[in-house]
N, C-alpha and C. Protein backbone atom coordinates (compact mmCIF):
# COMPACT_ATOMS: atom_id res chain seq x y z
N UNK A 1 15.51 79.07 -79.99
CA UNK A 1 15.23 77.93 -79.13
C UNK A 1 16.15 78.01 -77.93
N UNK A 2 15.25 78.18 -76.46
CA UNK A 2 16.51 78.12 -75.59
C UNK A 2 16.47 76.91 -74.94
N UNK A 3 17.56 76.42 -74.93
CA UNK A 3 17.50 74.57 -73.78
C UNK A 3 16.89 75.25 -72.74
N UNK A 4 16.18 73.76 -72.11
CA UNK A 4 15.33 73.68 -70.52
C UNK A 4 16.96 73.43 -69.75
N UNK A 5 17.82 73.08 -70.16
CA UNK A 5 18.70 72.75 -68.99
C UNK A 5 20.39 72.96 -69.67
N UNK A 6 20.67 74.24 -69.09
CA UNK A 6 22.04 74.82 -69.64
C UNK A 6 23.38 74.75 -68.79
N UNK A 7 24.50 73.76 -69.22
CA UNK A 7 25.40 73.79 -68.60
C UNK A 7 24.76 72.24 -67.54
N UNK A 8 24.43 71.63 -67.76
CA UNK A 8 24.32 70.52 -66.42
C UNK A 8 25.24 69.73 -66.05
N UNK A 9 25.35 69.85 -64.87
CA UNK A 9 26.20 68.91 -64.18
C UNK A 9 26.82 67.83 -64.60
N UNK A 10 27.52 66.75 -64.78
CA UNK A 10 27.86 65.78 -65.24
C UNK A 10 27.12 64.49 -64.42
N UNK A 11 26.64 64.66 -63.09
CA UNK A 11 25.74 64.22 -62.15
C UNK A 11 24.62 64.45 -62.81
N UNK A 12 24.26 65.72 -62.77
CA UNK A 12 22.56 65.94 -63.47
C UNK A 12 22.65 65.07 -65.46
N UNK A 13 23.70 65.28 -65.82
CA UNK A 13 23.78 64.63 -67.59
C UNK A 13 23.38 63.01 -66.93
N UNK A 14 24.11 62.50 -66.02
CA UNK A 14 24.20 60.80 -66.66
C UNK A 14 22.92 60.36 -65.52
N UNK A 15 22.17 61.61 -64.31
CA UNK A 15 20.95 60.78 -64.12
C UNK A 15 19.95 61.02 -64.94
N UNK A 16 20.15 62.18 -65.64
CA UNK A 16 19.01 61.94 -67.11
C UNK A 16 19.28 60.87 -67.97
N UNK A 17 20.27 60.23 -68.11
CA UNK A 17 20.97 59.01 -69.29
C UNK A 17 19.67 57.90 -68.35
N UNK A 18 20.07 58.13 -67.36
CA UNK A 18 19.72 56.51 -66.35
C UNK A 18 17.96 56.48 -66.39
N UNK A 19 17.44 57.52 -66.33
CA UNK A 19 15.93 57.81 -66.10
C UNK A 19 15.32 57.72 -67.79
N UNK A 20 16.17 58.02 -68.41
CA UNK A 20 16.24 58.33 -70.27
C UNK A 20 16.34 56.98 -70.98
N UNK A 21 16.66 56.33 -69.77
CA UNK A 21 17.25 54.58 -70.67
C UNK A 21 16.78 54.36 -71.95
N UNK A 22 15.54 53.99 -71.82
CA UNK A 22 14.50 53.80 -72.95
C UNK A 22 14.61 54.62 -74.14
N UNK A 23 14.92 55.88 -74.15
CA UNK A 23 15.09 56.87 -75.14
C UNK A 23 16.51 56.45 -76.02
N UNK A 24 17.08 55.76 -75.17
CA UNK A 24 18.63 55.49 -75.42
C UNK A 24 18.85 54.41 -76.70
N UNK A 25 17.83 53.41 -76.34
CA UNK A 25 17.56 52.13 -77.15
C UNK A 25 17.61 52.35 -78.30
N UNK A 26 18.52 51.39 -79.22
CA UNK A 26 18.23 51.56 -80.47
C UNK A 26 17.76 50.59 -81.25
N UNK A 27 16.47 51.08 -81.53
CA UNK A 27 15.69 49.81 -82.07
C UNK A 27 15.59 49.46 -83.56
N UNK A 28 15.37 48.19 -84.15
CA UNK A 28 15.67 47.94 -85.02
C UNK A 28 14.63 48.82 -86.44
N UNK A 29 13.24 49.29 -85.77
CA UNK A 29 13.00 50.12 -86.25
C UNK A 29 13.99 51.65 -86.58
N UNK A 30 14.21 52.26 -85.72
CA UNK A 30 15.13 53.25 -85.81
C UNK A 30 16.32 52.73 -87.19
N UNK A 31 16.72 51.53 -86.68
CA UNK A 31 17.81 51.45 -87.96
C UNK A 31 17.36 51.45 -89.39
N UNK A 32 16.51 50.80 -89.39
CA UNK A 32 15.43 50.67 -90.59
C UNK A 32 15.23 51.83 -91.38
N UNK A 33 14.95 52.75 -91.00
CA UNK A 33 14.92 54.04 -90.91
C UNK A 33 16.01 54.86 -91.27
N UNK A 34 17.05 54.83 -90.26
CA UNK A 34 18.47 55.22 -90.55
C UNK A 34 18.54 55.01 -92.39
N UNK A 35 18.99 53.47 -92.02
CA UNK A 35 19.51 53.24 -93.49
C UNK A 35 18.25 53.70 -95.49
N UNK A 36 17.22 53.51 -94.53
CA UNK A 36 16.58 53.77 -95.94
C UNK A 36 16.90 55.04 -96.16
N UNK A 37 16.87 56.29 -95.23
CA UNK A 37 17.20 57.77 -95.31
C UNK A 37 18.21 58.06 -95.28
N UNK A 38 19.36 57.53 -95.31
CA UNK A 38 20.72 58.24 -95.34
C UNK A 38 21.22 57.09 -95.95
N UNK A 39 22.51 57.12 -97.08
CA UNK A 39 23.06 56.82 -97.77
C UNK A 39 24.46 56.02 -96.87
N UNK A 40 24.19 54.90 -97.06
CA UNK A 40 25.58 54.39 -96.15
C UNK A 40 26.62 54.14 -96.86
N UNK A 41 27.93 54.93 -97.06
CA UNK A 41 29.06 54.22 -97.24
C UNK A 41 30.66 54.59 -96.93
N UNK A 42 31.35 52.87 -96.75
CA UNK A 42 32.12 52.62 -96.44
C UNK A 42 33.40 53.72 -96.40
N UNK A 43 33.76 54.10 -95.20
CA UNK A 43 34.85 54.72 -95.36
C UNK A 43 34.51 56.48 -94.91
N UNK A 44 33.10 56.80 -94.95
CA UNK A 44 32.72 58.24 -94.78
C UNK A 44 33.19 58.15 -93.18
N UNK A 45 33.31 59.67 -93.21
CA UNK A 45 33.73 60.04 -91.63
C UNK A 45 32.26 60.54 -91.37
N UNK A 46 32.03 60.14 -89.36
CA UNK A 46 31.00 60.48 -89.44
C UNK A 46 31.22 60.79 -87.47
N UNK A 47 30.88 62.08 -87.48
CA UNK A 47 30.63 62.60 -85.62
C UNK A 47 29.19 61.91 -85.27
N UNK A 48 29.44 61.15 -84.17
CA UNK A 48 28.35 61.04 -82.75
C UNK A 48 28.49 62.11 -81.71
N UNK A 49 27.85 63.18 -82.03
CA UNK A 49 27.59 64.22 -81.08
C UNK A 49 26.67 63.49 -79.76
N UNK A 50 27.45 63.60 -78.70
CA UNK A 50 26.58 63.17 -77.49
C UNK A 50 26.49 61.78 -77.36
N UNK A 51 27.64 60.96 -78.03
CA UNK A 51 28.02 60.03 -78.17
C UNK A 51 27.53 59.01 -76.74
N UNK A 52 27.69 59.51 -75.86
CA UNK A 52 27.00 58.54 -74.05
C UNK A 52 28.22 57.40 -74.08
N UNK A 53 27.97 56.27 -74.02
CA UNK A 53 28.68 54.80 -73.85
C UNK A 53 29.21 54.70 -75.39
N UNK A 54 28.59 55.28 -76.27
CA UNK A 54 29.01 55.00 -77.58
C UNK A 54 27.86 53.74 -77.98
N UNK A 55 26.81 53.33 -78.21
CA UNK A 55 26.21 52.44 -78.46
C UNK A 55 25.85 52.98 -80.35
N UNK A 56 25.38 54.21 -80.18
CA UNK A 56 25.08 54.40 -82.01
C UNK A 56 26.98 54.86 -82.24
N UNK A 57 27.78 54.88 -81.80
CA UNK A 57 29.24 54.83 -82.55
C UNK A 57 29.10 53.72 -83.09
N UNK A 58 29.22 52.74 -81.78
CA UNK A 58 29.45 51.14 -82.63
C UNK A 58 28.61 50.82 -83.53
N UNK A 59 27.15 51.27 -83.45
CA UNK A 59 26.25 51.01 -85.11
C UNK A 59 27.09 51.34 -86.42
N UNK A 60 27.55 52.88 -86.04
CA UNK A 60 28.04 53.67 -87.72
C UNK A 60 29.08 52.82 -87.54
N UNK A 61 29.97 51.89 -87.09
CA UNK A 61 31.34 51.61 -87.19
C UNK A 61 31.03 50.22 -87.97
N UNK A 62 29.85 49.84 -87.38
CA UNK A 62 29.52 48.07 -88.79
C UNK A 62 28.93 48.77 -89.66
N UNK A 63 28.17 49.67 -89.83
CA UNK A 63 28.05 50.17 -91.06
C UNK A 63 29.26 50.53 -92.21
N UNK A 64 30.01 50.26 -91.54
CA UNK A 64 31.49 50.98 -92.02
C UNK A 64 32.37 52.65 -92.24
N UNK A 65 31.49 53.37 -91.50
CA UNK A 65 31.91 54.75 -91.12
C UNK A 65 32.97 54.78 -90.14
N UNK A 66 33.95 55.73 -90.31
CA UNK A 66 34.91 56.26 -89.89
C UNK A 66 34.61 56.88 -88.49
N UNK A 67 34.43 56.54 -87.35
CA UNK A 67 33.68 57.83 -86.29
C UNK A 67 34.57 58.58 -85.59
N UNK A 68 34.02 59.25 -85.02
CA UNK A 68 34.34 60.07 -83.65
C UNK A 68 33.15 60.25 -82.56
N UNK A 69 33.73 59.67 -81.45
CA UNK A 69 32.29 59.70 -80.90
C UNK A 69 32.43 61.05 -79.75
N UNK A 70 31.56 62.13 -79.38
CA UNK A 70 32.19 63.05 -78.55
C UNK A 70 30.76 63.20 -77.46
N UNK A 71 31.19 63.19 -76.18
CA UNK A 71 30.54 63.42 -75.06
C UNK A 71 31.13 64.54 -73.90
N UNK A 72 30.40 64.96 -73.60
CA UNK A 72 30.40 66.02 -72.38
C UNK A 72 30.46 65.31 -70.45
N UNK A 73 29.92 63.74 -70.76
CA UNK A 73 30.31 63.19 -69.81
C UNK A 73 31.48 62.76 -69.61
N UNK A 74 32.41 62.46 -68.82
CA UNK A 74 34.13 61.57 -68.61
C UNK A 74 33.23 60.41 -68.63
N UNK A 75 32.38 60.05 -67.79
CA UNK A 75 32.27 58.63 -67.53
C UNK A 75 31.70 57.85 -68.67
N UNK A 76 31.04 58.56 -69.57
CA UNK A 76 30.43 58.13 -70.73
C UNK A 76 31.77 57.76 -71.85
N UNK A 77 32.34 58.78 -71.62
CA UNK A 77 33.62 58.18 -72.55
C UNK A 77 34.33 57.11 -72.24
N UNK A 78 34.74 57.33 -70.91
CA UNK A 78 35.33 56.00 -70.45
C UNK A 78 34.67 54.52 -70.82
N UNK A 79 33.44 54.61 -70.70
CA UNK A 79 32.90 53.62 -70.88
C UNK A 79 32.58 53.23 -72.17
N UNK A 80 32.19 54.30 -73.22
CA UNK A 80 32.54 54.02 -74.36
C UNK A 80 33.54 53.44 -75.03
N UNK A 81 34.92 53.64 -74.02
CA UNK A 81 36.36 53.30 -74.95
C UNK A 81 36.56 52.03 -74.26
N UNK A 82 35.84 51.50 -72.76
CA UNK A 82 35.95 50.26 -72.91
C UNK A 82 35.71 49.18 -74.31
N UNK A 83 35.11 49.29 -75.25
CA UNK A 83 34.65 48.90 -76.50
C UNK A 83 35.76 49.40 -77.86
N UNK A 84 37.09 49.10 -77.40
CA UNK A 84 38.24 49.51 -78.86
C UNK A 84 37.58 48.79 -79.64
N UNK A 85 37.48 49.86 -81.04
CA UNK A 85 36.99 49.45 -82.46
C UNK A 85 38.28 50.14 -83.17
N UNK A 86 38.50 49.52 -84.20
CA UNK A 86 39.65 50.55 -85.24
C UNK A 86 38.43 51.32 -86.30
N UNK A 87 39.09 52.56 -86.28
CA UNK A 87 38.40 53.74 -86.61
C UNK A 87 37.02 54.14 -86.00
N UNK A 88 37.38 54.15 -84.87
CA UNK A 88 36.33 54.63 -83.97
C UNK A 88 37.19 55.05 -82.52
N UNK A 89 37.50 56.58 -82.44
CA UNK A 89 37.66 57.58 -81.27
C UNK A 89 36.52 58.16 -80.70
N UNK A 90 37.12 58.42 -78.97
CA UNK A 90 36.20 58.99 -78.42
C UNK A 90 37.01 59.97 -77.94
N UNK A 91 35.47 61.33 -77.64
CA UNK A 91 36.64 62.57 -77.06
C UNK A 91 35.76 63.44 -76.25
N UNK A 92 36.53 63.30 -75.33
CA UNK A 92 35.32 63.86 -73.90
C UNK A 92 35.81 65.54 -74.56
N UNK A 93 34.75 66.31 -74.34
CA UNK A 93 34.54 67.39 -75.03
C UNK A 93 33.08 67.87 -74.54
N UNK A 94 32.97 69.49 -74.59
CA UNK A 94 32.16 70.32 -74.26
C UNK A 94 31.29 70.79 -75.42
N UNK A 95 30.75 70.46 -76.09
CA UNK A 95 30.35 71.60 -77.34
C UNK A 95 29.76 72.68 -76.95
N UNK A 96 29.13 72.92 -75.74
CA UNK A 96 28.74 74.36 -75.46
C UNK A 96 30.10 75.02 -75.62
N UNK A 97 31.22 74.21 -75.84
CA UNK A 97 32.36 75.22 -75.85
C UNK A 97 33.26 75.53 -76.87
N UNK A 98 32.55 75.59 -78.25
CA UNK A 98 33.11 74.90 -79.60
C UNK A 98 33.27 73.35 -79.55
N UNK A 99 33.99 73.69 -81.46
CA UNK A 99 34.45 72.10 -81.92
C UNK A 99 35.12 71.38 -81.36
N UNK A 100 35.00 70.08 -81.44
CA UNK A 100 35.81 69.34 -80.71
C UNK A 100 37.45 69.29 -81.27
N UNK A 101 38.27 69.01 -80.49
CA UNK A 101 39.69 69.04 -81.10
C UNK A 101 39.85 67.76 -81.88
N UNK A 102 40.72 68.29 -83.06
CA UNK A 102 40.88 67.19 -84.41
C UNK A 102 39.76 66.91 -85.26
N UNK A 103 39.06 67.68 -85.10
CA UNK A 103 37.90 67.92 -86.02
C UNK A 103 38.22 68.41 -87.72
N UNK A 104 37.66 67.84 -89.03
CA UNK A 104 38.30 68.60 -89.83
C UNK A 104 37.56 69.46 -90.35
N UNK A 105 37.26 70.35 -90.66
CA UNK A 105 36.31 70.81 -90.76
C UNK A 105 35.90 70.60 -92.29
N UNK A 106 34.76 71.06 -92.82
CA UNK A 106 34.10 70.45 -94.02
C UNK A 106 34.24 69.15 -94.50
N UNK A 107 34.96 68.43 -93.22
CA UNK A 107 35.01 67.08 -93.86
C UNK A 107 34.29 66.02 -93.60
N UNK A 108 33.80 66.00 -92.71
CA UNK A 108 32.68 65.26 -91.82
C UNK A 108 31.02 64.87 -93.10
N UNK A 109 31.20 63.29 -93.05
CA UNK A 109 30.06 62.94 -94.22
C UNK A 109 28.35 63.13 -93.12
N UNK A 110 28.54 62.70 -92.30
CA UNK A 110 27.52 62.63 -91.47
C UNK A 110 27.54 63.13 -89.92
N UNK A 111 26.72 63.72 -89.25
CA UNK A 111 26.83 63.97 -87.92
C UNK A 111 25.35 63.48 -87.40
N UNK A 112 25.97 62.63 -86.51
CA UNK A 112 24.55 62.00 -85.79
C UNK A 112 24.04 62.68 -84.40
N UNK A 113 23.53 63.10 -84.28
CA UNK A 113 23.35 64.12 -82.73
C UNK A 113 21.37 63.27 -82.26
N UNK A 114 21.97 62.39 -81.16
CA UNK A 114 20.91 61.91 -80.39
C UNK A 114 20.65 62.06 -79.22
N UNK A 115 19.60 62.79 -78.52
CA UNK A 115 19.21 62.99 -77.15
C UNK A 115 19.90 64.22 -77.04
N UNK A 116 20.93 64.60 -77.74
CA UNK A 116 21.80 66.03 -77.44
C UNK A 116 21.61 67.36 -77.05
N UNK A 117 20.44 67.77 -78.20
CA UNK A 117 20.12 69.05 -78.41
C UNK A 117 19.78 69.86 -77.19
N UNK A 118 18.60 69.34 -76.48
CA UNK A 118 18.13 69.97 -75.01
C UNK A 118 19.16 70.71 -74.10
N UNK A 119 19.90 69.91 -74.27
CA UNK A 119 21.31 70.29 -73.54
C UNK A 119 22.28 71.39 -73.87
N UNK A 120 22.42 71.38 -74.83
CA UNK A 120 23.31 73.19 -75.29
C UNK A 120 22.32 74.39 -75.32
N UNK A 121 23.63 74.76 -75.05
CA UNK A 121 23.04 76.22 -74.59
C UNK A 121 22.09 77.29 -75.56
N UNK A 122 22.44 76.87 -77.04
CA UNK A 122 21.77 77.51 -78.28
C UNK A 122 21.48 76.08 -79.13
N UNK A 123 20.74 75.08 -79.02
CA UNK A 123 20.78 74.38 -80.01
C UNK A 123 20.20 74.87 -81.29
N UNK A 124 19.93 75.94 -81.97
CA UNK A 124 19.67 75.99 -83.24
C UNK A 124 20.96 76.78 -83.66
N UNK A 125 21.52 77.21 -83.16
CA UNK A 125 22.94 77.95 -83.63
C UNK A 125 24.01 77.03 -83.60
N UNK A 126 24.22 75.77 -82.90
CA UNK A 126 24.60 74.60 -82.95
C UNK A 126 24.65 73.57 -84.32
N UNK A 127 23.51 73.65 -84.39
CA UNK A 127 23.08 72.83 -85.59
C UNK A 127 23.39 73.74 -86.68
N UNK A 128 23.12 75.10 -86.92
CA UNK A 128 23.67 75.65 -88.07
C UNK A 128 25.13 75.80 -88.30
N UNK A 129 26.13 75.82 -86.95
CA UNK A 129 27.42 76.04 -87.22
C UNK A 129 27.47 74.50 -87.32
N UNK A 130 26.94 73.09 -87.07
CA UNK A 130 27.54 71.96 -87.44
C UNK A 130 27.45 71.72 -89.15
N UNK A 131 26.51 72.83 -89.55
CA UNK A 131 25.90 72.25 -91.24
C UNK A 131 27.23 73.20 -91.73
N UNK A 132 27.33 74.54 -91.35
CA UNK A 132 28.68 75.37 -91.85
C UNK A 132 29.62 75.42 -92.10
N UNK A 133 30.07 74.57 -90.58
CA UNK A 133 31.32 74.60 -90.68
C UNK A 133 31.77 73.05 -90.21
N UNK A 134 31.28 72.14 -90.36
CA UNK A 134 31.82 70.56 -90.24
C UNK A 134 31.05 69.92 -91.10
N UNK A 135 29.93 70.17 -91.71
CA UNK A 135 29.20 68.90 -92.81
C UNK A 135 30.33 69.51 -94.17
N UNK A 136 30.86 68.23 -95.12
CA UNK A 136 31.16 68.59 -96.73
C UNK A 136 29.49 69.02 -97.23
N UNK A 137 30.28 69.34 -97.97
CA UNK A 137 28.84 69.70 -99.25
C UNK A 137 27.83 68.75 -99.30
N UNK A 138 26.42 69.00 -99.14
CA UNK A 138 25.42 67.48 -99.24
C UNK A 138 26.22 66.49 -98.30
N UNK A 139 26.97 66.63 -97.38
CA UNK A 139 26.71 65.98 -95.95
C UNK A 139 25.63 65.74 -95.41
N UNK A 140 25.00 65.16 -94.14
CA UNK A 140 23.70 65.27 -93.55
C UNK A 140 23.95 64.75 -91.96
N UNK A 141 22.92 65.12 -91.61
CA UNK A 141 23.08 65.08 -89.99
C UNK A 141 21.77 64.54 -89.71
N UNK A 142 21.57 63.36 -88.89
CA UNK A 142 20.62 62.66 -88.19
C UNK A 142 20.14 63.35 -86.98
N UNK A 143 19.41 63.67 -86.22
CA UNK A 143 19.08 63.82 -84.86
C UNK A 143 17.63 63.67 -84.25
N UNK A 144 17.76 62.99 -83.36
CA UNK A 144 16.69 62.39 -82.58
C UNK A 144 16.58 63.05 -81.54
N UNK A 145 15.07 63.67 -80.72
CA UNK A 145 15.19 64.20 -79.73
C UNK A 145 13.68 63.94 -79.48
N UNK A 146 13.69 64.13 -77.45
CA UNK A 146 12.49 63.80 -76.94
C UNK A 146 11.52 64.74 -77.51
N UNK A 147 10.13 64.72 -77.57
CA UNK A 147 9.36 65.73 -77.59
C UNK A 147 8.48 65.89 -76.60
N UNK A 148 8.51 67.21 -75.46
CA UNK A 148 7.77 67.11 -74.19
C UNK A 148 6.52 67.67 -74.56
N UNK A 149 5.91 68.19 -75.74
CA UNK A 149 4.46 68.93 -75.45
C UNK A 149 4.72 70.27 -75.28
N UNK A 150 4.21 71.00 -74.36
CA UNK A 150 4.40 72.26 -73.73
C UNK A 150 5.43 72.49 -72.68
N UNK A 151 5.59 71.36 -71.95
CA UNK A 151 6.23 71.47 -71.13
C UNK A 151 7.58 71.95 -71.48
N UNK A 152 8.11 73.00 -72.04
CA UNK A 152 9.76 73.59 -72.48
C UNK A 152 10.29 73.50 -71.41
N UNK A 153 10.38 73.03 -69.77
CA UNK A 153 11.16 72.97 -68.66
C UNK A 153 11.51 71.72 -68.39
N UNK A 154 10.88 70.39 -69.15
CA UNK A 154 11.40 69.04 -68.68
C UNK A 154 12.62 69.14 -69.31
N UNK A 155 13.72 68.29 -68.65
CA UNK A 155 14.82 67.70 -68.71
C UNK A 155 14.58 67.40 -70.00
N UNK A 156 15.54 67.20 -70.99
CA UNK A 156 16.05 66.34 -72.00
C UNK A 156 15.01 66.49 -73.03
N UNK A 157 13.96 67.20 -73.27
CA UNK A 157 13.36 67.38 -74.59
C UNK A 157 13.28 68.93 -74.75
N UNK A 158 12.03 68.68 -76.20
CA UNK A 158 11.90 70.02 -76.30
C UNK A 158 10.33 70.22 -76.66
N UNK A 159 9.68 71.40 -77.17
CA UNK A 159 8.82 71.56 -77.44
C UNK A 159 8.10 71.28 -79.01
N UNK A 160 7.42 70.69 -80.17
CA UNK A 160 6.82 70.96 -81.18
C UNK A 160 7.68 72.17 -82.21
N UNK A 161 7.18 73.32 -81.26
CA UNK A 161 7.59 74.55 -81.77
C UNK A 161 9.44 75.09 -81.81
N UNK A 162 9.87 74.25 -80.97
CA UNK A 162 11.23 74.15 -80.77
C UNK A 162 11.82 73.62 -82.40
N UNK A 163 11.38 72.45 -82.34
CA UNK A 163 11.85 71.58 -83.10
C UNK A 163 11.85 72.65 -85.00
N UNK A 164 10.99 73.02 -84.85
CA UNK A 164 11.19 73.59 -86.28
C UNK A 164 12.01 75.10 -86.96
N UNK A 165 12.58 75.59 -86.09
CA UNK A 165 13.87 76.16 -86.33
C UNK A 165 15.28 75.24 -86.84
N UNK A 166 15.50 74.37 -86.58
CA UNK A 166 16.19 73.36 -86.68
C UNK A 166 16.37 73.15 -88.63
N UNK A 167 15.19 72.86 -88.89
CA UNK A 167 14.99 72.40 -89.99
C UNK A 167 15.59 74.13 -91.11
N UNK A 168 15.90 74.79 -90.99
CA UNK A 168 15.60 76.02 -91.79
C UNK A 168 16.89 75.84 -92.50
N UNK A 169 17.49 76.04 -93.58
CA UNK A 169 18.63 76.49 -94.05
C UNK A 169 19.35 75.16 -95.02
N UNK A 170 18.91 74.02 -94.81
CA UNK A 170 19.12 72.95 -94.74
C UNK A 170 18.49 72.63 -96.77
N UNK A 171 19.31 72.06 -97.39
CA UNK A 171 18.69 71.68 -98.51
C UNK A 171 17.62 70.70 -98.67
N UNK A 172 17.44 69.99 -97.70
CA UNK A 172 16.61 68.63 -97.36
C UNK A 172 16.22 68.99 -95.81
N UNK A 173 15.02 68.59 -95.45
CA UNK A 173 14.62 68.44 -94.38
C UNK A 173 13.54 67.22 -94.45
N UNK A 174 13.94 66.07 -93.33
CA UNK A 174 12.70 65.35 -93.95
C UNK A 174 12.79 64.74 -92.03
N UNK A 175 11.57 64.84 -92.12
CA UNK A 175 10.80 64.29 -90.17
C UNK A 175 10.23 63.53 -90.03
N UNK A 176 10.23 62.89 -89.18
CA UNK A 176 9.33 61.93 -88.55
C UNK A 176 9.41 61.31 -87.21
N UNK A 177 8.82 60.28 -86.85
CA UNK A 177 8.72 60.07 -85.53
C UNK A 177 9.01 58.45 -85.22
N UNK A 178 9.41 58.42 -83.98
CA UNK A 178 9.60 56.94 -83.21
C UNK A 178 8.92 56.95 -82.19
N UNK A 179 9.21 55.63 -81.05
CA UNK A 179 8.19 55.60 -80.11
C UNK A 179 8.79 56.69 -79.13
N UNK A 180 8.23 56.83 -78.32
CA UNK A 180 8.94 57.59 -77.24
C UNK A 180 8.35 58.79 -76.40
N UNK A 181 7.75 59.69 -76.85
CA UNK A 181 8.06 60.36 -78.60
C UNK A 181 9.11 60.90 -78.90
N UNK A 182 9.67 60.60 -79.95
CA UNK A 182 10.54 61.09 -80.19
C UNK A 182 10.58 61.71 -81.73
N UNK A 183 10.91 62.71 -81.71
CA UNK A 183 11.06 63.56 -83.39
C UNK A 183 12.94 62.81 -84.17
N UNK A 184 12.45 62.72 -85.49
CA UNK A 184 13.63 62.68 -85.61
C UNK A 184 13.36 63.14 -86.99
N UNK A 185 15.21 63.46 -87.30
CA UNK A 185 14.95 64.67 -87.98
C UNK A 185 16.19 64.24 -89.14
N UNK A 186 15.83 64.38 -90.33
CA UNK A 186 17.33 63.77 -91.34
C UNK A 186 17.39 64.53 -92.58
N UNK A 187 18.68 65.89 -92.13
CA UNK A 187 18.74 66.93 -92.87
C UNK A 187 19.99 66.81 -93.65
N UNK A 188 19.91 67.14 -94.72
CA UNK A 188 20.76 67.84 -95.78
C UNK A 188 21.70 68.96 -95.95
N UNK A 189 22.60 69.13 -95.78
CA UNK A 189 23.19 70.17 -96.46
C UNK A 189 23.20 70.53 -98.12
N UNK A 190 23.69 72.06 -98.14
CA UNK A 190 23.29 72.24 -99.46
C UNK A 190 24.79 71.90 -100.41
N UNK A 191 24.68 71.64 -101.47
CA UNK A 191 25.63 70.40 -102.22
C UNK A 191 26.64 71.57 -102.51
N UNK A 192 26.44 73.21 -102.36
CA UNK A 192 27.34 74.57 -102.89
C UNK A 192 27.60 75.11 -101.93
């Protein structure tokens, strides 16, 4: 899978956020969802990959998860940390450029990655080094992403055919959809 848009600007990231608004929303469907498919509890550590303002940090943080929220924008962080929560950091960070710093590795219960993927440079090698080497055992990772059709050159999604590399390796794979369109995707690691 190669992203439509590699390395973007921090200008080009937050006018896709602004044009993306709607994609951004988290609706009470979506949570609905969340919680019936993933197991919530108190105290798990859990990464917001592509974290933006932090709006799904502050969700996992009343859920009672431990976060880290990490963005590739400054201004997204900034604005995220306007919002101090205890046990909830933010950390402006590159992942096209590895892990983020203070990361532990295998320790991480959940990784939520929304709107993200389009954007790195390998997202299926991404997603396998996040199941490798940062999910514990039977960890799981949420991720939501646009779906453009054919079009593999729009901004911020991906293709059908994109999307199912993603799923491979994974003890659980289970899909479905929101409005938008959007695919979303709530995978498993394997428990060994």
């Amino acid at each position: 899978m190669t992203a439509p848009v590699k390395n973007p600007s921090e200008t080009v990231w937050n006018a896709w956020g602004d044009e993306g608004r709607s994609f951004h929303v988290i609706t009470d469907q979506e949570l609905n969802r969340f919680t019936r498919l993933l197991p919530i509890q108190r105290g798990h550590k859990a990464v917001d990959a592509g974290c933006g303002t932090g709006g799904f940090s502050r969700q996992l943080h009343r859920f009672g998860y431990d976060v880290t929220g990490v963005d590739f924008a400054a201004s997204a962080i900034r604005a995220a940390a306007r919002t101090p929560l205890p046990g909830v950091r933010y950390v402006h960070h590159d992942l096209n450029e590895g892990d983020p710093p203070g990361l532990l590795p295998g320790g991480i219960d959940l990784v939520v990655c929304r709107m993200l993927l389009p954007f790195l440079k390998d997202p299926v090698a991404w997603v396998r080094r996040t199941r490798d080497s940062w999910l514990r055992p039977g960890g799981r990772m949420y991720v939501v992403i646009p779906v453009t059709g054919d079009d593999a050159g729009q901004p911020g999604g991906v293709t059908e055919q994109q999307i199912v590399p993603l799923t491979f390796g994974w003890a659980e794979a289970v899909r479905y959809d929101l409005r938008g369109p959007l695919a979303c995707l709530v995978l498993r690691s394997p428990a060994t």
